[in-house]
Each structure stands twice: as C-alpha cells, then as structure tokens.
Protein backbone atom coordinates (compact mmCIF):
# COMPACT_ATOMS: atom_id res chain seq x y z
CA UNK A 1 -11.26 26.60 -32.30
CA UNK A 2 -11.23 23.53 -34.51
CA UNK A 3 -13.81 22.36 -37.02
CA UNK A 4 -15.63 19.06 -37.29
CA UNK A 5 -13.99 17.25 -40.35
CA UNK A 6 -17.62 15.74 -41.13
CA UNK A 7 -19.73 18.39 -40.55
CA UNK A 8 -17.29 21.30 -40.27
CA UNK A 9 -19.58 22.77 -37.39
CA UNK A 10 -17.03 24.00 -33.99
CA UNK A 11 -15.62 21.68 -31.76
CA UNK A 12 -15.71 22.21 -28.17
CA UNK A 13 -12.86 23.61 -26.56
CA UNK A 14 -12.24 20.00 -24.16
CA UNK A 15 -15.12 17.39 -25.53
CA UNK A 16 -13.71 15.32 -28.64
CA UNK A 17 -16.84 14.86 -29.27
CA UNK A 18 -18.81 17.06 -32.04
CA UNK A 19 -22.13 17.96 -30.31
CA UNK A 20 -24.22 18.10 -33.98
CA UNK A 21 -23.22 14.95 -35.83
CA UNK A 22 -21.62 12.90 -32.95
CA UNK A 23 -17.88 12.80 -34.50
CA UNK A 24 -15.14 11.51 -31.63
CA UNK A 25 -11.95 13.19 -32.51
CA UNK A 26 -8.89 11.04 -32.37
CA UNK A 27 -5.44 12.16 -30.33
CA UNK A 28 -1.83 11.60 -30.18
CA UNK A 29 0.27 12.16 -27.08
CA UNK A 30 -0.95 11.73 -23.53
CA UNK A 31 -2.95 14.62 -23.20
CA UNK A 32 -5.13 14.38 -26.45
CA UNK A 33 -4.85 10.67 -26.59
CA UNK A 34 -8.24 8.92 -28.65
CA UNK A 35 -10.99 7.08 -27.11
CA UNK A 36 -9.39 3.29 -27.40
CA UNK A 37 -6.02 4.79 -26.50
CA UNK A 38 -7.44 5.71 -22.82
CA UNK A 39 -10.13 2.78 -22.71
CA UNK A 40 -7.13 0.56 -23.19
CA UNK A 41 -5.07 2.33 -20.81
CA UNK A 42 -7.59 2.18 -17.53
CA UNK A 43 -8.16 -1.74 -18.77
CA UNK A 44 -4.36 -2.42 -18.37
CA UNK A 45 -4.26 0.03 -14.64
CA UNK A 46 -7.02 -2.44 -13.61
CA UNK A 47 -5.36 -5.75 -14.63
CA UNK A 48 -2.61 -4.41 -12.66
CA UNK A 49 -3.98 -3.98 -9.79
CA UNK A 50 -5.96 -7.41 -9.66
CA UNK A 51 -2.52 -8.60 -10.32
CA UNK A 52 -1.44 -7.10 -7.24
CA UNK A 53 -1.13 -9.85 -4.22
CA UNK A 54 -3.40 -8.88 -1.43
CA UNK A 55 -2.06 -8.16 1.83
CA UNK A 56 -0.22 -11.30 3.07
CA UNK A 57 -0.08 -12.67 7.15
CA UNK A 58 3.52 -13.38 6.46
CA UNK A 59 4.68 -10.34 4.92
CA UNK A 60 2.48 -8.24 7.91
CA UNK A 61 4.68 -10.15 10.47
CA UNK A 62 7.45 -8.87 8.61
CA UNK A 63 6.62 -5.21 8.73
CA UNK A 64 5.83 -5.49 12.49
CA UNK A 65 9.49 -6.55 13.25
CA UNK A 66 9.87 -3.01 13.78
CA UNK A 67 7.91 -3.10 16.96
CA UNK A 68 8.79 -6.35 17.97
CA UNK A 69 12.60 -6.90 16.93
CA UNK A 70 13.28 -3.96 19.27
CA UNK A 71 10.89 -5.57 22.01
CA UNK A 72 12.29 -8.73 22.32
CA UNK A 73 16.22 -6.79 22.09
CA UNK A 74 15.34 -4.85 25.90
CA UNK A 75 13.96 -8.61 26.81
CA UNK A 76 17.02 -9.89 26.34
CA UNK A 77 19.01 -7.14 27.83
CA UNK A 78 16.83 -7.04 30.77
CA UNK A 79 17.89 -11.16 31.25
CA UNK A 80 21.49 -10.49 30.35
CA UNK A 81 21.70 -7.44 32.89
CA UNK A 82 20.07 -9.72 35.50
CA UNK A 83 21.84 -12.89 34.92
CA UNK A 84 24.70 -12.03 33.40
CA UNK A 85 25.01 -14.85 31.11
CA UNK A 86 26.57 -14.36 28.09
CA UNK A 87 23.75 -15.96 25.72
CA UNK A 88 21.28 -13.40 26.41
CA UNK A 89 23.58 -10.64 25.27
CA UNK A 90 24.27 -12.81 21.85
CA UNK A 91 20.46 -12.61 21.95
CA UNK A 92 20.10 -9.05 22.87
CA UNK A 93 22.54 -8.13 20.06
CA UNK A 94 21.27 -10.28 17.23
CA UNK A 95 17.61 -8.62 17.72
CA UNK A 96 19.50 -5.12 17.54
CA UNK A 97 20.93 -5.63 14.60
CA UNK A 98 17.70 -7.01 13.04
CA UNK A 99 15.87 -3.89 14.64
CA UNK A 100 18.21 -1.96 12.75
CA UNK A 101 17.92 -3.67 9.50
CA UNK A 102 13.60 -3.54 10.07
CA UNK A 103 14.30 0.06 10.55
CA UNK A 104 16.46 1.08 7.41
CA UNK A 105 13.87 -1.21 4.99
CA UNK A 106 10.68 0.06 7.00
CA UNK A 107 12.38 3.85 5.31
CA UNK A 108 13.02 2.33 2.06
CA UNK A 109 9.60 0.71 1.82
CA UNK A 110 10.52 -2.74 1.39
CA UNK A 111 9.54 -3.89 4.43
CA UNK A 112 6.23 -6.60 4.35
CA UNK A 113 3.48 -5.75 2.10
CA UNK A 114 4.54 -1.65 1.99
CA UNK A 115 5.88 -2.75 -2.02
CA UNK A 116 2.67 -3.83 -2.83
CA UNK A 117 0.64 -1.12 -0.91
CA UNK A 118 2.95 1.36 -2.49
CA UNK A 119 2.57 0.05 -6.14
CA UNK A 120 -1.46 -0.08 -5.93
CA UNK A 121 -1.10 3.73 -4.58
CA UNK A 122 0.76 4.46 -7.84
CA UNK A 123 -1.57 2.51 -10.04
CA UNK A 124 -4.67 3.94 -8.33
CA UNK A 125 -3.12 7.57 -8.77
CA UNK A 126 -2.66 6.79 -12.50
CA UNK A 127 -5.87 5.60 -13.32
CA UNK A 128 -7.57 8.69 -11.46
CA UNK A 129 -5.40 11.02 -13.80
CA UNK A 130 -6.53 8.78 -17.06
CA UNK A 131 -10.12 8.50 -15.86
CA UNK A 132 -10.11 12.30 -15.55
CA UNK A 133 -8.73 13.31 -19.30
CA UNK A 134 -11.59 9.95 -20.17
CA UNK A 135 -14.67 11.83 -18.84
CA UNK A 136 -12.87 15.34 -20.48
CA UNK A 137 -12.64 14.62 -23.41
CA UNK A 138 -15.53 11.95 -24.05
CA UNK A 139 -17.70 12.01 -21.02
CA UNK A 140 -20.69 12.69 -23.08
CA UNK A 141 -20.31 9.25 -24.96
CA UNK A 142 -22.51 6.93 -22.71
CA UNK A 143 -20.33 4.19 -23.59
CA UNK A 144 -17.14 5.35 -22.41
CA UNK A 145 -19.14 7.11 -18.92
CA UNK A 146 -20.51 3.56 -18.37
CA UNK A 147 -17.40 1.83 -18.52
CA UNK A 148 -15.15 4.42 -16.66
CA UNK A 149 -18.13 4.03 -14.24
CA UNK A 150 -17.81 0.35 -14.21
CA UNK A 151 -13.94 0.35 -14.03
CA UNK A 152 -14.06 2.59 -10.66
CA UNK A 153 -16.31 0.32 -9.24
CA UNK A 154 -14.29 -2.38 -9.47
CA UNK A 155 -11.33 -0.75 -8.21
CA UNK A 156 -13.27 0.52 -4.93
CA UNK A 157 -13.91 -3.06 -4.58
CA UNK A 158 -10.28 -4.52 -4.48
CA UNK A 159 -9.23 -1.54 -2.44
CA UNK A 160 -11.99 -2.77 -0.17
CA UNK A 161 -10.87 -6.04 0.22
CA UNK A 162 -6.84 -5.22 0.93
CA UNK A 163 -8.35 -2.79 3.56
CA UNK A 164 -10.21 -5.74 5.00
CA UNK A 165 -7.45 -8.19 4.58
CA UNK A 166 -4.91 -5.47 6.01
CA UNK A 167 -7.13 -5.70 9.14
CA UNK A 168 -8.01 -9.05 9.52
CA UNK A 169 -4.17 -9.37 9.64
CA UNK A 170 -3.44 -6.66 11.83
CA UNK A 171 -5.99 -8.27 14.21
CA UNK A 172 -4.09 -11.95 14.51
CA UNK A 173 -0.57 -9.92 14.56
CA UNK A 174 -2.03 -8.05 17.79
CA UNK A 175 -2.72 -11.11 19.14
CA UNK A 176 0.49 -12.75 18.81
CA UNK A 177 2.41 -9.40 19.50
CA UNK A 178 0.51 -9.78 23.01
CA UNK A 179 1.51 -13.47 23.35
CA UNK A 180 5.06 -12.39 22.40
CA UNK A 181 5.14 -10.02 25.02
CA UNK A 182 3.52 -12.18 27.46
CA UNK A 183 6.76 -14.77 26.96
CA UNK A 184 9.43 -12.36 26.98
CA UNK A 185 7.98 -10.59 30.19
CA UNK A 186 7.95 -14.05 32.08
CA UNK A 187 11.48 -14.80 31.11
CA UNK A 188 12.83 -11.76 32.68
CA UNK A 189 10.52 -13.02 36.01
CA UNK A 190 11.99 -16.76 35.74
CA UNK A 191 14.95 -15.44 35.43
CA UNK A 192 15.37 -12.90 38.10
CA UNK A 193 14.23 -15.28 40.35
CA UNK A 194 16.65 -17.60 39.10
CA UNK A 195 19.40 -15.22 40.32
CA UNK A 196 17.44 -14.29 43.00
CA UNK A 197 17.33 -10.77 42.06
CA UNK A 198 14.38 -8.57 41.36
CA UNK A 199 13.58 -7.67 38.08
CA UNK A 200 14.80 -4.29 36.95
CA UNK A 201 12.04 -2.05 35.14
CA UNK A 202 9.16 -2.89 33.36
CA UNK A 203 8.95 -5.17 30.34
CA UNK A 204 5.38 -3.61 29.60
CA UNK A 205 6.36 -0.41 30.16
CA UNK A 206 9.43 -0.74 27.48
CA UNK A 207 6.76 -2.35 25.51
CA UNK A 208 4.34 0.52 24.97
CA UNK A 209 7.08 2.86 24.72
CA UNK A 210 8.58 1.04 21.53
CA UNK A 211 5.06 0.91 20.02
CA UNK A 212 4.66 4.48 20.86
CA UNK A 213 7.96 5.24 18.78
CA UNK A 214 6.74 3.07 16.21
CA UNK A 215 3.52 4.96 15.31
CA UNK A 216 5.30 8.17 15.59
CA UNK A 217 7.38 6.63 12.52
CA UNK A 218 4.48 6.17 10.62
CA UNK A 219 4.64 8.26 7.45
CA UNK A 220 0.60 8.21 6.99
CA UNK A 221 -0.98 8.82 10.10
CA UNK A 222 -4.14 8.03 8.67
CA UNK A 223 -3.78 5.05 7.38
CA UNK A 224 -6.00 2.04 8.39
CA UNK A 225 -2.86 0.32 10.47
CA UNK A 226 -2.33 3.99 12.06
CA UNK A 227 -5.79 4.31 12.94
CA UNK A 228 -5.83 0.70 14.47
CA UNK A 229 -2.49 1.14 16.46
CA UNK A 230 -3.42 3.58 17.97
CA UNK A 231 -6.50 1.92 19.40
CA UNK A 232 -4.32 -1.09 20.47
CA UNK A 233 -1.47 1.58 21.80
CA UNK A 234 -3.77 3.04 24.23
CA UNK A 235 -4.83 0.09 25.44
CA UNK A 236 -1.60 -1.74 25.83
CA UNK A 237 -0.27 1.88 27.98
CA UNK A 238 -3.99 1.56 29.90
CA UNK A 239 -2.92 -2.55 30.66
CA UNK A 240 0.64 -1.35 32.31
CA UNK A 241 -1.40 1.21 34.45
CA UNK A 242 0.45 4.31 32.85
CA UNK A 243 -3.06 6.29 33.26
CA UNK A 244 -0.75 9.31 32.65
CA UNK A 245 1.20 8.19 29.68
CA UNK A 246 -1.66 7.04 28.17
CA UNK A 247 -3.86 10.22 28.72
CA UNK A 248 -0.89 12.29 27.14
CA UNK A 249 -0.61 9.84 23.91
CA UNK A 250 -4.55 10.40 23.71
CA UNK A 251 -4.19 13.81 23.59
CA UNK A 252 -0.83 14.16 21.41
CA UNK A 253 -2.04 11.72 18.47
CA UNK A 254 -5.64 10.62 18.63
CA UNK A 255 -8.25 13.22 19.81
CA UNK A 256 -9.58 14.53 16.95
CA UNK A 257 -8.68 11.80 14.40
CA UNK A 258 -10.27 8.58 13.52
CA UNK A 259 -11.61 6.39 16.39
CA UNK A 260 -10.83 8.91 19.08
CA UNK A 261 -14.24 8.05 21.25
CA UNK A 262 -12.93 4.07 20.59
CA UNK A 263 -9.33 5.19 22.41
CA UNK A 264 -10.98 7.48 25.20
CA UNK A 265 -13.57 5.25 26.21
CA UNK A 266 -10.59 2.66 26.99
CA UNK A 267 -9.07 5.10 29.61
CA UNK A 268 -12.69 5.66 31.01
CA UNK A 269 -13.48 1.96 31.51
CA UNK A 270 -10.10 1.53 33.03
CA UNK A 271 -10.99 4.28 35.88
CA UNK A 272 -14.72 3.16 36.49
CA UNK A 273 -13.42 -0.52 36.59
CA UNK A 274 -11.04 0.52 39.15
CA UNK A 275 -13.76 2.86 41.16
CA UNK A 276 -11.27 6.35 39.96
CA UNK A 277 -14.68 8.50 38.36
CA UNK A 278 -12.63 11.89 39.99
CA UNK A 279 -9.87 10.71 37.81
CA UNK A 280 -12.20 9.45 34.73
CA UNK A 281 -14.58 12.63 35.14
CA UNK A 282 -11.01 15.04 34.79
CA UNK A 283 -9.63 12.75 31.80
CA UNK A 284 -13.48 13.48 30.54
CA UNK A 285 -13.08 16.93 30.44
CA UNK A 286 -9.97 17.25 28.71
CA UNK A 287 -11.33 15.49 25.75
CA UNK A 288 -12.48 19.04 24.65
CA UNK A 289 -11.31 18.19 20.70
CA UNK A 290 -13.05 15.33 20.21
CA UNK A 291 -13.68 14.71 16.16
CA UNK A 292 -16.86 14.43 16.69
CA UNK A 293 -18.29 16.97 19.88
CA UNK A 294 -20.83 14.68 21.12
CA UNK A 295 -18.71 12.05 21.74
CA UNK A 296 -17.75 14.01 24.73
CA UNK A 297 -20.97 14.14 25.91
CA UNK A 298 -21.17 9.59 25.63
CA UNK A 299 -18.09 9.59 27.85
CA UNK A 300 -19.14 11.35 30.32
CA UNK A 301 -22.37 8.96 29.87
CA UNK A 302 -20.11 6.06 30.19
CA UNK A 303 -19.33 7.50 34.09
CA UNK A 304 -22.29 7.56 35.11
CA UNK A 305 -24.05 3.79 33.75
C-alpha cells in the first residue's frame, strides 16, 4: 500500500486522496490519471457534445428514404404494370436504385442524423467511463463531486433536447410520409382509370408492409424512433383494415415493450368504431404480456365505455 508523501500515513487502496491531511495524489496514464487531467477531460467530452448539431428535419427525411424510396418504387411499378408506359418504369427503377443506395448507407450509418446520433453515443460512453475513474479516485473531494455532478446534468439536458427534437421531427415526417402515400395511391387510381383497368393490389397494403420491414431493420429496437414507429405502424396496418396483420405485428414486436397499451388501444378503437366488440373482446384477451398487467384490464375498459 502506498504512503502519503506529506504525512507518510497509508493511502487508500482506490481514493487519491489521503484521508488524514487531505493530500490528492497525482497520476500518469489513463487509469491513474490526476485530478485536472480528468476534470479537463469530461470539460472537453462536454464541449463535444454541445458541438454536436441537434437532430436536423432535413437529415430525418433523409434517413426515412428507406421507407419511402421503396414506397414510391411499387407506386411506380403498380402505374407502369397498369399503363404500360415506359416513364413509370424509368421512375420505378430510379427509386430502386435509390432504395438500394438508402439501404447500404442506412448499414453503414451514414444515413441522416445516425453520424451524429452515433458520435454523441460514443462521447456519452466516454465520459461515463471518465466520470467513473473521477468519483474513484477523488469522489471524496467536494469540488470535483460537485462538478462531475454538474457536468452530468448538463449532459442529461442536451440528450433531452435531441430526444425531443428527434420527435418533433419524426412527428412532421409522419405527416408528410402520409401525404406521400396519399399521392402515390391516387396516381395508381387516376391512372387505372385512365386505362380503364382496375387497379392491381393495394398501395396501402404495400405501404405497411415496407414500414413493417423497415422496423424489423432497426438495429435498436428501443430507441425513441423504434418506439414511435411502431405506434404509427400499427396504425397505418389498422387504416388499410388488415385487423389480422396488425394484431400479429402487435404481438410479434410491441406487447411488452414501450407504448404497448398506446398500440393496442388503436386496434380496440378500430373494432368498437366499427361495432366488432366479439372481435375487440378476443384481440383483448390475447394481450396477456402486456408491460404493464393492468393495462389489460383499461382495454378491456375501453370495450365497454
């Protein structure tokens, strides 16, 4: 065990701080690094991250041209098969071959914001493993507690506010993916009836089943845009009346995660809307996982009102 140089009384084994006359040991490499060595180093990990652009609208677009690259590709094949004009496959193709490039960066994490989301991960990851050897070795020095404590702080707040940005965004993109879809669905109509021809398959249906494929991409299922898709997933399966398809996504990837009462009660409203309890009280009683249990019980309470 090592001695105090000033007062030659033991040190303890992890503090670098003598507990008689107050000495704070200094330290070399990253493990036994001093006290303005590791004050210095969470200062520059949170410059960093305020350095960090928030979570842009345009780069969100960006990383949901996954989703709707790939949407707007069957629009245009669905017009091409129907009217056979040669456009709508040079349409149908280009939006492939984006879909494909959306894909291969969406895997490499360049896609959108994912750099920037990625890089704050990194940074927060470093300062937790800094802050830790900082309360170690001189968490009984008030000074250095006060300002790890005040360091943290500010970092919960800037994650806070790219969490709220992230979903402010994700909101409008919604939107507009529902707009999108909207337009490409009543360009297949016009243009079956152009040809006077009906319109083969469903445009919403092809919708929700590229959505579907896109959340099952999703590395981190828990994730605030995760946890909101697959909110907006249900509901867009729920709009195209695939009760089925949308009770089997419920039960495959959100009963017993995050917002799994929010996603359930969308199926239930559908059936009461459309006078189906029997078919609301049997979807009910299937929700036997539920993350919380007595959000079973409000659903079945949501029948009945």
């Amino acid at each position: 065990m090592a001695q105090c140089p000033r007062c030659k009384e033991d040190m303890p084994l992890l503090s670098k701080i003598c507990p008689v006359c107050g000495y704070v040991a200094e330290g070399g490499d990253e493990e036994n690094m001093g006290v303005n060595q590791l004050v210095g180093t969470l200062e520059r990990i949170l410059h960093a991250m305020k350095s960090l652009p928030a979570p842009s609208f345009g780069k969100g677009m960006a990383q949901l041209s996954v989703i709707i690259y790939p949407i707007l590709a069957v629009a245009f094949l669905l017009m091409a098969a129907i009217s056979e004009a040669g456009f709508f496959w040079i349409f149908c193709l280009l939006f492939v071959v984006l879909s494909i490039v959306s894909f291969i960066r969406k895997s490499k994490g360049t896609l959108g914001n994912e750099p920037f989301n990625r890089a704050f991960r990194e940074m927060k990851n470093d300062y937790t493993y800094f802050e830790r050897l900082a309360r170690r070795d001189f968490g009984k020095s008030r000074e250095v507690t006060a300002l790890a404590d005040e360091i943290t702080e500010q970092i919960r707040s800037i994650e806070k506010q790219r969490r709220s940005a992230a979903t402010k965004n994700l909101i409008v993109w919604l939107c507009l993916m529902a707009v999108i879809l909207g337009v490409a669905g009543y360009g297949v109509i016009l243009t079956g009836e152009a040809v006077g021809d009906p319109v083969i398959g469903s445009v919403e249906e092809a919708a929700w089943q590229q959505a579907v494929q896109a959340y099952e991409a999703i590395p981190d299922k828990e994730s605030m845009d995760a946890i909101d898709a697959r909110t907006a997933i249900t509901g867009s399966i729920v709009a195209a009346g695939e009760t089925a398809a949308a009770e089997d996504f419920f039960i495959r990837q959100c009963m017993g995660n995050m917002k799994d009462f929010e996603c359930a009660r969308i199926l239930v409203a559908y059936y009461v809307a459309n006078g189906k309890t029997d078919a609301a009280d049997a979807f009910v009683a299937r929700c036997t996982a539920m993350r919380y249990p007595s959000d079973q019980t409000k659903l079945k309470k949501l029948i009945t009102q």
